[in-house]
N, C-alpha and C. Protein backbone atom coordinates (compact mmCIF):
# COMPACT_ATOMS: atom_id res chain seq x y z
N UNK A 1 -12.33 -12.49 12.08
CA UNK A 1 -11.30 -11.66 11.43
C UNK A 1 -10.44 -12.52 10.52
N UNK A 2 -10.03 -11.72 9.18
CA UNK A 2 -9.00 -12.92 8.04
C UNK A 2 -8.03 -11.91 8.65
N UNK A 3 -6.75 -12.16 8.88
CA UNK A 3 -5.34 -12.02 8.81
C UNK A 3 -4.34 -12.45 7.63
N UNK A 4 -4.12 -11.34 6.78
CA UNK A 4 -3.05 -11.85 5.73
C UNK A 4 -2.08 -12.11 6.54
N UNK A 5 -1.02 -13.25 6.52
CA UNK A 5 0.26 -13.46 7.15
C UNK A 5 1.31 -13.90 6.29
N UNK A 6 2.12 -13.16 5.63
CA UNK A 6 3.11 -12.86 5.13
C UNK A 6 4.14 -14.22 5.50
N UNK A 7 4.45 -14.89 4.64
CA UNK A 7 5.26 -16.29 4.60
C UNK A 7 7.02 -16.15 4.27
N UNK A 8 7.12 -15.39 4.09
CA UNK A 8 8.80 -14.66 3.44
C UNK A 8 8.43 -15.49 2.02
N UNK A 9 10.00 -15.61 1.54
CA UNK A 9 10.20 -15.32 0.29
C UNK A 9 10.07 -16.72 -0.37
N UNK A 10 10.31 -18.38 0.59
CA UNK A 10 9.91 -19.27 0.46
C UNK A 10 10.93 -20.55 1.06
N UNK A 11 11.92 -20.02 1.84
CA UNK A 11 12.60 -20.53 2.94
C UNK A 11 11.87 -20.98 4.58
N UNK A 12 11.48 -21.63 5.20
CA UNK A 12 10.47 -21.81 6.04
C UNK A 12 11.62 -21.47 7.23
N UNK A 13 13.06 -20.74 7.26
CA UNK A 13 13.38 -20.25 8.33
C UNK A 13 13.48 -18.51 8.44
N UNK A 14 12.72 -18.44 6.98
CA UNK A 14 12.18 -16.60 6.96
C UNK A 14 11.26 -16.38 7.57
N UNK A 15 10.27 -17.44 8.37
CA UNK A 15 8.60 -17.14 8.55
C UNK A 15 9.24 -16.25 10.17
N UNK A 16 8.56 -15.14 10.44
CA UNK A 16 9.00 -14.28 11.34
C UNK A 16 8.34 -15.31 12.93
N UNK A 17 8.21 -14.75 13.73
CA UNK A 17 8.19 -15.56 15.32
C UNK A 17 6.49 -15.12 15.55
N UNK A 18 6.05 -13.88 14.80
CA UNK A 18 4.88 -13.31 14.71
C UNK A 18 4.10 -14.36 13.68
N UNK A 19 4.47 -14.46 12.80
CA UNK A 19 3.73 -15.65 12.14
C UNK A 19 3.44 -17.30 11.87
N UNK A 20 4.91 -17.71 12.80
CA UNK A 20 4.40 -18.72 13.47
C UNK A 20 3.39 -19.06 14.48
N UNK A 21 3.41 -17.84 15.46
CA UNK A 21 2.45 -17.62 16.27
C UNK A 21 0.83 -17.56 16.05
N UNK A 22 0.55 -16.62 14.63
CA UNK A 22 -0.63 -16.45 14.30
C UNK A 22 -1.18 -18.10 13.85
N UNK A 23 -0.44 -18.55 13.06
CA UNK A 23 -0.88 -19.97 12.39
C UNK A 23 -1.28 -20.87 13.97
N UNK A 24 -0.27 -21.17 14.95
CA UNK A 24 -0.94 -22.08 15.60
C UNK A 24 -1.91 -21.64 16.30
N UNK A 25 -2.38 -20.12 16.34
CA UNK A 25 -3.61 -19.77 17.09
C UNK A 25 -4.69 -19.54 16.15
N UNK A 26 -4.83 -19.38 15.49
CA UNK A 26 -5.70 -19.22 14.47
C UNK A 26 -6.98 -20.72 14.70
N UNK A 27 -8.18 -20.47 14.07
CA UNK A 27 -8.99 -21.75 14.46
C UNK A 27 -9.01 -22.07 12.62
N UNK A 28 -8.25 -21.42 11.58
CA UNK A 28 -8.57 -21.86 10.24
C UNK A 28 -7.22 -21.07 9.68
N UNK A 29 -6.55 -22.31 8.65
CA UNK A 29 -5.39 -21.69 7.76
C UNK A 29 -5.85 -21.96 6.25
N UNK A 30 -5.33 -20.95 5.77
CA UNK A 30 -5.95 -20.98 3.82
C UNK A 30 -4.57 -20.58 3.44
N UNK A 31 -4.13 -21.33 2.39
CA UNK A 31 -3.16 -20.78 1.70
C UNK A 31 -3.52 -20.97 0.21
N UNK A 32 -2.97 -20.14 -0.85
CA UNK A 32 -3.14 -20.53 -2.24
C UNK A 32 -1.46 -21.01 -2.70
N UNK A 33 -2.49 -22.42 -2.87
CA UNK A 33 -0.95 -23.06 -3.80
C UNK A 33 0.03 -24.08 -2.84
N UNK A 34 0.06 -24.68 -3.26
CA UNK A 34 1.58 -26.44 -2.25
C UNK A 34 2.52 -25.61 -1.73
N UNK A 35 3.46 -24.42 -2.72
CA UNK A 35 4.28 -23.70 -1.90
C UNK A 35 4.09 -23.76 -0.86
N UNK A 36 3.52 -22.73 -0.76
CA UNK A 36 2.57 -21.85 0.74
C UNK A 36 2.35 -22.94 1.88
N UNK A 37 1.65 -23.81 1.44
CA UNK A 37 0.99 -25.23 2.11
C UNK A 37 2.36 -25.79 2.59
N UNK A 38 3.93 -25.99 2.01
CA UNK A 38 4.43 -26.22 2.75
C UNK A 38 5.39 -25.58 3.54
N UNK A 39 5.23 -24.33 3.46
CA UNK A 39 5.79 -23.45 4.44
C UNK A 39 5.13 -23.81 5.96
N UNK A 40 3.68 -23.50 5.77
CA UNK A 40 2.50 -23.60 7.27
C UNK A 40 2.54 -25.21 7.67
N UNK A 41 2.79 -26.20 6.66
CA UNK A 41 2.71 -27.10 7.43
C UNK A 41 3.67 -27.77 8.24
N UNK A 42 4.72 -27.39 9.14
CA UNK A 42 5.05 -27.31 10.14
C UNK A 42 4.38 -27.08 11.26
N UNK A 43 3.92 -26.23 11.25
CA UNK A 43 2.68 -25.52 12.16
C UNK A 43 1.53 -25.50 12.40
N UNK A 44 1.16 -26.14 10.77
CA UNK A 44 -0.41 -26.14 10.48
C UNK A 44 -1.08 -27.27 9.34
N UNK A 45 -0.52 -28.65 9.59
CA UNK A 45 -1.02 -29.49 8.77
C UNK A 45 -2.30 -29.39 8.41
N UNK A 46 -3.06 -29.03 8.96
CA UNK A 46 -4.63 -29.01 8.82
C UNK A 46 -4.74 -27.81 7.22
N UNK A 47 -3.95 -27.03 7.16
CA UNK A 47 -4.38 -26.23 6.31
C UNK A 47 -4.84 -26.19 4.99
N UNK A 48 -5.44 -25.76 4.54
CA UNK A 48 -6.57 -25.83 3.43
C UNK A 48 -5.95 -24.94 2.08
N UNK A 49 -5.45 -25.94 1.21
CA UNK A 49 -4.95 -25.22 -0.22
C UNK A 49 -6.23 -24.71 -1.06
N UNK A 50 -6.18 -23.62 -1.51
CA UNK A 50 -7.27 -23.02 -2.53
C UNK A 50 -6.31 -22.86 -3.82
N UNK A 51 -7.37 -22.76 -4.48
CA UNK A 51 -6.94 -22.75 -6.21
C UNK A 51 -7.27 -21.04 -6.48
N UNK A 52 -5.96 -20.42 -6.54
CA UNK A 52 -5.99 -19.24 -6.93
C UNK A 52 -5.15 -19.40 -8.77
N UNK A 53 -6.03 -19.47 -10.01
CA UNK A 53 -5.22 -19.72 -10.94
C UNK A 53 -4.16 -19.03 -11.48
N UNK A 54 -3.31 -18.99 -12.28
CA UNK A 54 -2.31 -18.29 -12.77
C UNK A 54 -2.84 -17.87 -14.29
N UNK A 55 -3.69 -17.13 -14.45
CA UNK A 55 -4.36 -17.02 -15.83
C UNK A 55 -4.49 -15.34 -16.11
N UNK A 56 -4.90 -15.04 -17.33
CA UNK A 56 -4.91 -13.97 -17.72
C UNK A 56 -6.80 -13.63 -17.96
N UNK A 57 -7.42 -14.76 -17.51
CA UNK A 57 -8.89 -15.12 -18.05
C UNK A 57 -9.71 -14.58 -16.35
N UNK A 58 -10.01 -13.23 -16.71
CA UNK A 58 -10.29 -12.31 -15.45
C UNK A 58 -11.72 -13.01 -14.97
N UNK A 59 -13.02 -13.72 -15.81
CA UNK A 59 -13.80 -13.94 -15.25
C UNK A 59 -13.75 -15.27 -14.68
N UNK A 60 -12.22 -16.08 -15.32
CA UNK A 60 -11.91 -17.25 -14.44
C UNK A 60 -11.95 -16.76 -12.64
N UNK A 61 -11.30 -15.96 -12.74
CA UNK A 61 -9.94 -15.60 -11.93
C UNK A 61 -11.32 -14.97 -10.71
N UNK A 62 -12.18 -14.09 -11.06
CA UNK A 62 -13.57 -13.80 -10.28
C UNK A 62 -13.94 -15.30 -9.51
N UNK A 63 -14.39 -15.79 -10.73
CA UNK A 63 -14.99 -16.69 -10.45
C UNK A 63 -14.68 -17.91 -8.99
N UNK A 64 -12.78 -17.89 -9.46
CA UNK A 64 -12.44 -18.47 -8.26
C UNK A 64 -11.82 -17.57 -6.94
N UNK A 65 -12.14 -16.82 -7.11
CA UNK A 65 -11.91 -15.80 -5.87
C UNK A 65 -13.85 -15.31 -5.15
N UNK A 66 -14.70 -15.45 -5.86
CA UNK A 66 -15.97 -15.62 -4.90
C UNK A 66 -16.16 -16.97 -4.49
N UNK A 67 -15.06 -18.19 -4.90
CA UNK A 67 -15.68 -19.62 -4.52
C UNK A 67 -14.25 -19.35 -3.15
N UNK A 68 -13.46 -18.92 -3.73
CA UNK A 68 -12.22 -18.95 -2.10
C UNK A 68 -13.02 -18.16 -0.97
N UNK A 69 -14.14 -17.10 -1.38
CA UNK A 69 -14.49 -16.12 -0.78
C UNK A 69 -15.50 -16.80 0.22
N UNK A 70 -16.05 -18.01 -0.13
CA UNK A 70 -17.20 -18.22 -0.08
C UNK A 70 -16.66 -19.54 1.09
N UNK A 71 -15.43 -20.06 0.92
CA UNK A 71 -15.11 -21.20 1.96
C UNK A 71 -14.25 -20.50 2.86
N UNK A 72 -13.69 -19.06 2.87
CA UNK A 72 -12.73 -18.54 4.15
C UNK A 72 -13.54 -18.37 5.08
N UNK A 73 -15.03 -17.54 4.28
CA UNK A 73 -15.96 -16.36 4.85
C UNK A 73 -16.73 -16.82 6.44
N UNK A 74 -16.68 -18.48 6.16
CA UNK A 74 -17.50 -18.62 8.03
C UNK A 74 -16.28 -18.95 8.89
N UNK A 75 -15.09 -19.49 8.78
CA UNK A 75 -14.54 -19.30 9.64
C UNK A 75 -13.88 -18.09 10.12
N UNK A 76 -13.53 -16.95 9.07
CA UNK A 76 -13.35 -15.53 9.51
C UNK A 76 -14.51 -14.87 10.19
N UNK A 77 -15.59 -15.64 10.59
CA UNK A 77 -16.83 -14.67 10.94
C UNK A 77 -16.99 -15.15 12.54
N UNK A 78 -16.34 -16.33 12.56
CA UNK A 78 -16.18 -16.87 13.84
C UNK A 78 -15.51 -16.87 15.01
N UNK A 79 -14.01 -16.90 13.93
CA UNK A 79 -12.86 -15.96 14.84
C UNK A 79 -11.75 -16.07 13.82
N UNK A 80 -10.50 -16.04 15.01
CA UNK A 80 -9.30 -15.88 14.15
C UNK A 80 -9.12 -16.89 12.63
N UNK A 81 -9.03 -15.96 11.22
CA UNK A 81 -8.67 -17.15 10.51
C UNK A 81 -7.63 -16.20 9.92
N UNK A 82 -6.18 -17.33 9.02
CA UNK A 82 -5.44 -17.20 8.61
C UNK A 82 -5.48 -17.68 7.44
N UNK A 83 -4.33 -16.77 6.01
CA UNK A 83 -4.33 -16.51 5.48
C UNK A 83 -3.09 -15.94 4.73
N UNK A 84 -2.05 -17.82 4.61
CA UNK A 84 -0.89 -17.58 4.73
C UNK A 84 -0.46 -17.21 3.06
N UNK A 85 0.84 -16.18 2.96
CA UNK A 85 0.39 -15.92 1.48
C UNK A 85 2.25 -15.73 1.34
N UNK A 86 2.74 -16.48 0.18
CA UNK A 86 4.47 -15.99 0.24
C UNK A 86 4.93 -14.62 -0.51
N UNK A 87 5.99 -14.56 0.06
CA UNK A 87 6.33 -13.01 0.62
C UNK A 87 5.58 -12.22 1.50
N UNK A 88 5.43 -10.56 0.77
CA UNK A 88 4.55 -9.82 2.15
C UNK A 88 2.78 -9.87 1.66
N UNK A 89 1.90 -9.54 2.31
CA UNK A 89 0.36 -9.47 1.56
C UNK A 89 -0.01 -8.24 1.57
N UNK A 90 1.20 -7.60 1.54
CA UNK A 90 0.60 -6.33 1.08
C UNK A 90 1.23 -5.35 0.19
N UNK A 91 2.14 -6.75 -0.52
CA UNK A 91 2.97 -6.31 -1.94
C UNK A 91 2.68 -7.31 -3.15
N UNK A 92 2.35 -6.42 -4.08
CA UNK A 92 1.37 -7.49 -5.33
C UNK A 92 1.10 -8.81 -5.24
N UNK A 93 0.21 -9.32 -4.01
CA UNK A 93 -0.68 -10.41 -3.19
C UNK A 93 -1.79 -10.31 -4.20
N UNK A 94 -1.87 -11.97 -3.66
CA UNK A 94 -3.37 -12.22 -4.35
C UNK A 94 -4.11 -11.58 -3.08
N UNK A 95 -3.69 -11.44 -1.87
CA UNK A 95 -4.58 -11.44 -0.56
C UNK A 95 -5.37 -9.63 -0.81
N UNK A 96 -4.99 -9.09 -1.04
CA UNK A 96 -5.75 -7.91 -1.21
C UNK A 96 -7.21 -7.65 -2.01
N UNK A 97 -6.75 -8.40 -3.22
CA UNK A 97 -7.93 -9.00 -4.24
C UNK A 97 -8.78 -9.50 -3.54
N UNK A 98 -8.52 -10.97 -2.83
CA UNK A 98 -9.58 -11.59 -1.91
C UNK A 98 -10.20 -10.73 -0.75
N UNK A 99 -9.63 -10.08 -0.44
CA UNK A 99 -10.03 -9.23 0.73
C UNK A 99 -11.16 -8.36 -0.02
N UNK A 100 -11.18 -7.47 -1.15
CA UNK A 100 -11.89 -7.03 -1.83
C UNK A 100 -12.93 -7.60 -2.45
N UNK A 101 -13.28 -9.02 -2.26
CA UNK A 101 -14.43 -9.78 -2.65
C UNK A 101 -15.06 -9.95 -1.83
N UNK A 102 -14.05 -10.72 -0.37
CA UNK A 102 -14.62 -11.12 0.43
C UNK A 102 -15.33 -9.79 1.26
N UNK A 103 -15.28 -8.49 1.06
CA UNK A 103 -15.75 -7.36 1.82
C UNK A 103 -16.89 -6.97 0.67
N UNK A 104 -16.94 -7.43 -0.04
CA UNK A 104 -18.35 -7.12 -0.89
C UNK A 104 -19.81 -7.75 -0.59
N UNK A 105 -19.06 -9.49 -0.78
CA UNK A 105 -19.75 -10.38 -0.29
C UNK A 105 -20.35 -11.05 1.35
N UNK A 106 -19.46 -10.43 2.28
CA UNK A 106 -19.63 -10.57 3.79
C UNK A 106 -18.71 -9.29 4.47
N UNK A 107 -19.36 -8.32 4.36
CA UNK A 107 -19.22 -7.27 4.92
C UNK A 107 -18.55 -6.76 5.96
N UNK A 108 -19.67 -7.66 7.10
CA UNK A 108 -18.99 -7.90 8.39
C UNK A 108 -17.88 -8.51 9.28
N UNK A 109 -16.91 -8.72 8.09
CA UNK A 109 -15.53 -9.31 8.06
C UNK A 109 -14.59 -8.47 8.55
N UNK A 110 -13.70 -8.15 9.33
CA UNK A 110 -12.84 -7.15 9.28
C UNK A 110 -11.40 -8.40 8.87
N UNK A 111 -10.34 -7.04 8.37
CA UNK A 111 -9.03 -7.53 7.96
C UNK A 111 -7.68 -7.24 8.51
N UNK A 112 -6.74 -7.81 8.72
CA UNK A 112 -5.78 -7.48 8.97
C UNK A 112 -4.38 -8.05 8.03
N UNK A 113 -3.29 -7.55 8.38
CA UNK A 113 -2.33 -8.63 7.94
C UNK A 113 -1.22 -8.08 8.81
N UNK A 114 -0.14 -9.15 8.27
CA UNK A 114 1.45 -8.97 8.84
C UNK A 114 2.44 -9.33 8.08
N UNK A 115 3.54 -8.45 8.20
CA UNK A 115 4.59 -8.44 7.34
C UNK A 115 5.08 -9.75 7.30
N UNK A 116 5.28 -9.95 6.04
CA UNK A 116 7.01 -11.04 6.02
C UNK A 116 7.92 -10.43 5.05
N UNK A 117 8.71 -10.44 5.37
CA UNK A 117 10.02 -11.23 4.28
C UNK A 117 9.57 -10.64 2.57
N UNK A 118 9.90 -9.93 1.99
CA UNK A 118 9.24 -9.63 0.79
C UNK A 118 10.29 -10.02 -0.42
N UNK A 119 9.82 -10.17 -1.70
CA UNK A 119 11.44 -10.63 -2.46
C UNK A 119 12.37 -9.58 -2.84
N UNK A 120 11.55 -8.38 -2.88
CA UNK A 120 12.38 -7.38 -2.58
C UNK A 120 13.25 -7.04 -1.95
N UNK A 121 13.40 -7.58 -0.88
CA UNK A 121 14.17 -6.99 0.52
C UNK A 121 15.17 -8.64 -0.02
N UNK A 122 14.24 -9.82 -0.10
CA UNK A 122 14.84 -10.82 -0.04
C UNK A 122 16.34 -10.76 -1.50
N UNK A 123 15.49 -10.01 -2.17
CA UNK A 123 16.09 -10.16 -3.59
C UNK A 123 18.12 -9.42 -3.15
N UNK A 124 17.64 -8.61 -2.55
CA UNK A 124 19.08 -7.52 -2.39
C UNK A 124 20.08 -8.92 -1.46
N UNK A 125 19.43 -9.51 -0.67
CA UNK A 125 20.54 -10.49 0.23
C UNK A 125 20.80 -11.70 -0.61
N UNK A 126 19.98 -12.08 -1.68
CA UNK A 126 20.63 -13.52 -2.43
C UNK A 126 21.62 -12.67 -3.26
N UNK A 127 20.92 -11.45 -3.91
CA UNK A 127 22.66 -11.51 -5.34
C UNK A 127 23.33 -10.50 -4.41
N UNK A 128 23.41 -10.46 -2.95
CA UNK A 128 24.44 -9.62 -2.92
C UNK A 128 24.90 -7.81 -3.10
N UNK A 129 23.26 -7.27 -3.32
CA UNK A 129 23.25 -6.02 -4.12
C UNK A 129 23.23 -4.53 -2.62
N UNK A 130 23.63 -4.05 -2.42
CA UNK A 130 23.41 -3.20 -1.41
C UNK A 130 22.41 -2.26 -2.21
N UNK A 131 21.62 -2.09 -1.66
CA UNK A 131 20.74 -0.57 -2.26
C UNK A 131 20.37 0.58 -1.29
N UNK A 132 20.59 1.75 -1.81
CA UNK A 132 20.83 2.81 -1.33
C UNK A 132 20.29 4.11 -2.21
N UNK A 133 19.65 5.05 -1.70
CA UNK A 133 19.30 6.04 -3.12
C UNK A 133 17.97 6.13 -3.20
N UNK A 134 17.20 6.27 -3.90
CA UNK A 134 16.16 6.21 -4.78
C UNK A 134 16.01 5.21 -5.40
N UNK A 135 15.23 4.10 -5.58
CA UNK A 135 14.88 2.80 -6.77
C UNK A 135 13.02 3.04 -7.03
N UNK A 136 13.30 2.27 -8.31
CA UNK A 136 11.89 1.89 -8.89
C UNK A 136 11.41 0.90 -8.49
N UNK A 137 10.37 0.09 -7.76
CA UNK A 137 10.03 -1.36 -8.29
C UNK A 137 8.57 -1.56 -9.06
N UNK A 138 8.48 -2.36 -10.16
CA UNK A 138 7.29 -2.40 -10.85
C UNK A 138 6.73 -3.55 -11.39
N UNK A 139 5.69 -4.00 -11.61
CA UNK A 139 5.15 -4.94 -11.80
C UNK A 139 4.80 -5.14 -13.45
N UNK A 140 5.74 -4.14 -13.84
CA UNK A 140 5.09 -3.83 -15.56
C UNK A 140 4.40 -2.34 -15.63
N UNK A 141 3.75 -2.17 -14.50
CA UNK A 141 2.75 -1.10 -15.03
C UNK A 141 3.49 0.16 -14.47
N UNK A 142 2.60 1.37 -15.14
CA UNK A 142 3.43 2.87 -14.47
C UNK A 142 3.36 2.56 -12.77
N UNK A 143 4.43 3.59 -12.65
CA UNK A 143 4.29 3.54 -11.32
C UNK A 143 2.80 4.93 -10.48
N UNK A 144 1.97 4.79 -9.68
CA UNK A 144 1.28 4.59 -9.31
C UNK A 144 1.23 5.53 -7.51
N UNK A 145 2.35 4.97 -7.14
CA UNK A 145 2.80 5.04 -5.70
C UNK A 145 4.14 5.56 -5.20
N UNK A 146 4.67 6.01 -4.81
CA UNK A 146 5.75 6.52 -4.12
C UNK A 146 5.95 6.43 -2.55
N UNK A 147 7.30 6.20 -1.77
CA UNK A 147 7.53 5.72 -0.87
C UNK A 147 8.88 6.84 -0.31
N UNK A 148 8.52 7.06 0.73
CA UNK A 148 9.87 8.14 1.22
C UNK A 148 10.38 7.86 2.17
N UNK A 149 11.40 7.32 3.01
CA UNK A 149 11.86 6.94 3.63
C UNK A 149 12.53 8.37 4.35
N UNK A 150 12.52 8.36 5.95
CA UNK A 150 13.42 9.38 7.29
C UNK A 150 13.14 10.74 6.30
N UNK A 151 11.73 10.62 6.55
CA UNK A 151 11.05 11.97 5.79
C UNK A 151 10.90 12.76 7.29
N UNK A 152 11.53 13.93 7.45
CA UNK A 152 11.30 15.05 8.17
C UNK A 152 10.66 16.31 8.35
N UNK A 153 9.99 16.52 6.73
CA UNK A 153 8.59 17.36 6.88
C UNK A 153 8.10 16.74 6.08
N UNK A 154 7.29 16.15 6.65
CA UNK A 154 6.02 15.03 5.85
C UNK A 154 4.93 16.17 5.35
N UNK A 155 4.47 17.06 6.17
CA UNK A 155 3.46 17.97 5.39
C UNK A 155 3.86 19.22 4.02
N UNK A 156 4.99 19.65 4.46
CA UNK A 156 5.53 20.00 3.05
C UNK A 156 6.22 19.24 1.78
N UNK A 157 6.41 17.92 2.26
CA UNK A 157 6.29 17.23 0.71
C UNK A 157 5.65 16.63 0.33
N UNK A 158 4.10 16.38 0.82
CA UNK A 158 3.16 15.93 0.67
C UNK A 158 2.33 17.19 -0.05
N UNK A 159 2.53 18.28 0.41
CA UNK A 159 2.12 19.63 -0.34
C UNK A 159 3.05 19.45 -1.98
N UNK A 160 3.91 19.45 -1.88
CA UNK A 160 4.72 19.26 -3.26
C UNK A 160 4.33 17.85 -4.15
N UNK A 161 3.97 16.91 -3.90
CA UNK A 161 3.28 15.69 -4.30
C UNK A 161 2.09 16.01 -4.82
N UNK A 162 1.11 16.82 -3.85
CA UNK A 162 0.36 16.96 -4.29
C UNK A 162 0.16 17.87 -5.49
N UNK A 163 1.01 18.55 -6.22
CA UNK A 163 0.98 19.52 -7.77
C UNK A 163 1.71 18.17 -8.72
N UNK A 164 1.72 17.39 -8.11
CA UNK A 164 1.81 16.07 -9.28
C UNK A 164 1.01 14.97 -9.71
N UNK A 165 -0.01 15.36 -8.68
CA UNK A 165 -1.10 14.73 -9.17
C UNK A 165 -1.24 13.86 -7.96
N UNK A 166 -0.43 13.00 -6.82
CA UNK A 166 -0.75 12.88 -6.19
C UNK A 166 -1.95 13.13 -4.97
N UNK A 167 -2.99 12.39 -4.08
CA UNK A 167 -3.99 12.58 -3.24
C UNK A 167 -3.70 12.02 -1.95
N UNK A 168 -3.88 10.90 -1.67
CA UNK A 168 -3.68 9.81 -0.48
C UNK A 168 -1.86 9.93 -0.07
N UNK A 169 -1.75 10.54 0.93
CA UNK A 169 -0.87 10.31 2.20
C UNK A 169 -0.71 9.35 3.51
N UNK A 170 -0.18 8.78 3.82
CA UNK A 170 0.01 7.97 4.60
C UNK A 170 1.14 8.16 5.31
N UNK A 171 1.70 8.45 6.67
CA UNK A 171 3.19 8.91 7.34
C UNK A 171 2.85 7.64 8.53
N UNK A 172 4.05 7.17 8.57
CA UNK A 172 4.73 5.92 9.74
C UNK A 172 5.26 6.21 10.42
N UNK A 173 5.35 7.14 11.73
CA UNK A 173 6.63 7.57 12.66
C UNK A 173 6.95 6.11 13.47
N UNK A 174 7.92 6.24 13.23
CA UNK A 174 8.31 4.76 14.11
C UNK A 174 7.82 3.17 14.59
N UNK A 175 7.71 3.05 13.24
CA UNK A 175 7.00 1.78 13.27
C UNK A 175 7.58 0.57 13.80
N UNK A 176 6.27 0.12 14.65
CA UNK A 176 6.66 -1.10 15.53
C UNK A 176 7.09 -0.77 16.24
N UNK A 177 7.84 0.59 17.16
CA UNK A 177 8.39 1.17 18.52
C UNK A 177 7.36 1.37 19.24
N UNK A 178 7.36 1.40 20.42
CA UNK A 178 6.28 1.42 21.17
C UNK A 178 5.38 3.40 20.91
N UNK A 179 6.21 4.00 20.54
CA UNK A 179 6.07 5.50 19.78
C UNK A 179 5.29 5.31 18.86
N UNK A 180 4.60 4.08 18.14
CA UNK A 180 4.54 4.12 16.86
C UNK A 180 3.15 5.15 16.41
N UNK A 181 3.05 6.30 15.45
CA UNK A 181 1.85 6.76 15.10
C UNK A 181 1.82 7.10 13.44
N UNK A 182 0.59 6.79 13.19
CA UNK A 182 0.23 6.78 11.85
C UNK A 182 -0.76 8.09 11.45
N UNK A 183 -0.31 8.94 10.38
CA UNK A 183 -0.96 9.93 10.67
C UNK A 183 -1.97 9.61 8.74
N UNK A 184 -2.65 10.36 8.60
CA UNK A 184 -3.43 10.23 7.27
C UNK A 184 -3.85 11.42 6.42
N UNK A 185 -3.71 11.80 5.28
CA UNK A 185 -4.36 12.59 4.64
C UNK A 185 -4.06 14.19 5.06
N UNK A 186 -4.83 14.63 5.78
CA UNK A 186 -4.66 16.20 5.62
C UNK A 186 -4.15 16.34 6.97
N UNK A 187 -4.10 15.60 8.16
CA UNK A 187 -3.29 15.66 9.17
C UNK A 187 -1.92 15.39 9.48
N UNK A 188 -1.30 15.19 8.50
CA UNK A 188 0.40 14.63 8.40
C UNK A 188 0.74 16.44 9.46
N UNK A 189 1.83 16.12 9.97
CA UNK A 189 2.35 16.63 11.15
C UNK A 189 3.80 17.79 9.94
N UNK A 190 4.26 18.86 10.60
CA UNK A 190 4.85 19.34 9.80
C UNK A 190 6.38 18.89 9.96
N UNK A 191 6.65 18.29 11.14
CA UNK A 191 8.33 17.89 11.52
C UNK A 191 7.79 16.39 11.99
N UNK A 192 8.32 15.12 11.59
CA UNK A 192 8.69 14.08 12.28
C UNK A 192 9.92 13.49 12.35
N UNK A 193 9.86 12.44 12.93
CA UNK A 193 11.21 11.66 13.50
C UNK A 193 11.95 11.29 12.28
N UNK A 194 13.73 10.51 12.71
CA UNK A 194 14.11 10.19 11.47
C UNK A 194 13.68 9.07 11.16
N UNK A 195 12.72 7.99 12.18
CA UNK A 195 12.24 6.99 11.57
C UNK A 195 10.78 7.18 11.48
N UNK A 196 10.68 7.51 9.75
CA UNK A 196 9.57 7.97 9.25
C UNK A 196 9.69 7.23 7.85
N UNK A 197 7.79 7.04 7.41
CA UNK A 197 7.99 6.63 6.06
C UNK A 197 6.85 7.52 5.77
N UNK A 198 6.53 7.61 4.70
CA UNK A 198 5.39 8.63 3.72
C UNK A 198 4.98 7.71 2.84
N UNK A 199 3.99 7.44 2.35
CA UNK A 199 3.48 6.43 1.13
C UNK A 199 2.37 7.44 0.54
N UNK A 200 2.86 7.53 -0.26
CA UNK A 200 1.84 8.39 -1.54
C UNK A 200 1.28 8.03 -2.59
N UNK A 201 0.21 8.30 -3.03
CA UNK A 201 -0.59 7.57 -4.10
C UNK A 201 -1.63 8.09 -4.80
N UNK A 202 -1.30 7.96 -6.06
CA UNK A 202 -2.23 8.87 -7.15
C UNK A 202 -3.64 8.10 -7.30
N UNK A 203 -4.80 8.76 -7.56
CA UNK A 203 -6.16 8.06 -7.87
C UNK A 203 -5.94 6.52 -8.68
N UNK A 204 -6.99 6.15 -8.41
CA UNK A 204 -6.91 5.12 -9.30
C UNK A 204 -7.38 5.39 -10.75
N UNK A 205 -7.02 5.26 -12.09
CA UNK A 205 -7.65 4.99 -12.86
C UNK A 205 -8.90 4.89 -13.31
């Protein structure tokens, strides 16, 4: 199994108690980039920097994501490997990309990850900003996705999403409580809790 593990924002006293944990059990650590490398190495001198480039040159960028693909792929087939990445890996990560190669190329891989620390969340506690309301965040491109937070009829605004073009639903009742359930697609529930999230998302392109 690869485990994305989420590094926070690049303070090595953001790394959560969950991801210190994963690194010293793990039998293999990969990180892209010295950053990263010295967040884990506290925990994980052994760990193995890959060259994920910073380029706009997409068949570079292939190219070195089937050669990262190609040195994670036997120790994820063996057992626990890690896959330390800063901020969360499952907010505009290189780790998703790799995951998408590496499931082309070795199939029989399964994936996981775990939160950290995102700069988002991180961003509001350095300048000080309280946020509250509705916000955008974007990477440049349209937005794509939508996020609803202490949503209480998840199936009727998922019905209303959907005349916007929206498809893919996703509802979080209480995540990380021992309550926690994840519902999907055409089974979203018509009343949930106030700790609820909804993640919605239009086709791809």
């Amino acid at each position: 199994m690869l485990v994305g593990v989420g590094l926070g924002p690049g303070d090595p006293e953001l790394l959560t108690l969950r991801a210190v944990r994963l690194l010293g059990e793990s039998a293999a650590v990969f990180v892209p980039g010295n950053l990263a490398y010295d967040l884990v190495k506290p925990y994980r001198p052994d760990a193995v920097v890959l060259n994920f480039p910073m380029t706009n040159d997409e068949d570079y960028i292939r190219t070195c994501m089937e050669e990262n693909a190609d040195r994670i792929a036997p120790h994820a087939e063996d057992g626990l490997t890690v896959f330390g990445i800063i901020g969360d890996p499952n907010f505009y990560s290189t780790f998703s990309r790799l995951c998408e190669v590496i499931a082309t190329r070795y199939p029989e891989i399964t994936f996981a990850t775990e939160p950290g620390i995102s700069s988002i969340t991180a961003f509001a506690s350095v300048a000080n900003v309280p946020v509250a309301g509705g916000f955008l965040v974007s990477d440049g491109n349209g937005p794509e996705s939508r996020i609803f937070m202490k949503v209480r009829k998840p199936a009727a605004l998922a019905a209303s999403l959907s005349e916007e073009g929206y498809s893919e639903f996703v509802l979080v009742e209480r995540m990380f409580m021992p309550e926690q359930r994840v519902y999907r697609g055409g089974e979203l529930p018509e009343k949930s809790d106030y700790f609820s999230i909804l993640f919605a998302r239009r086709p791809h392109a």
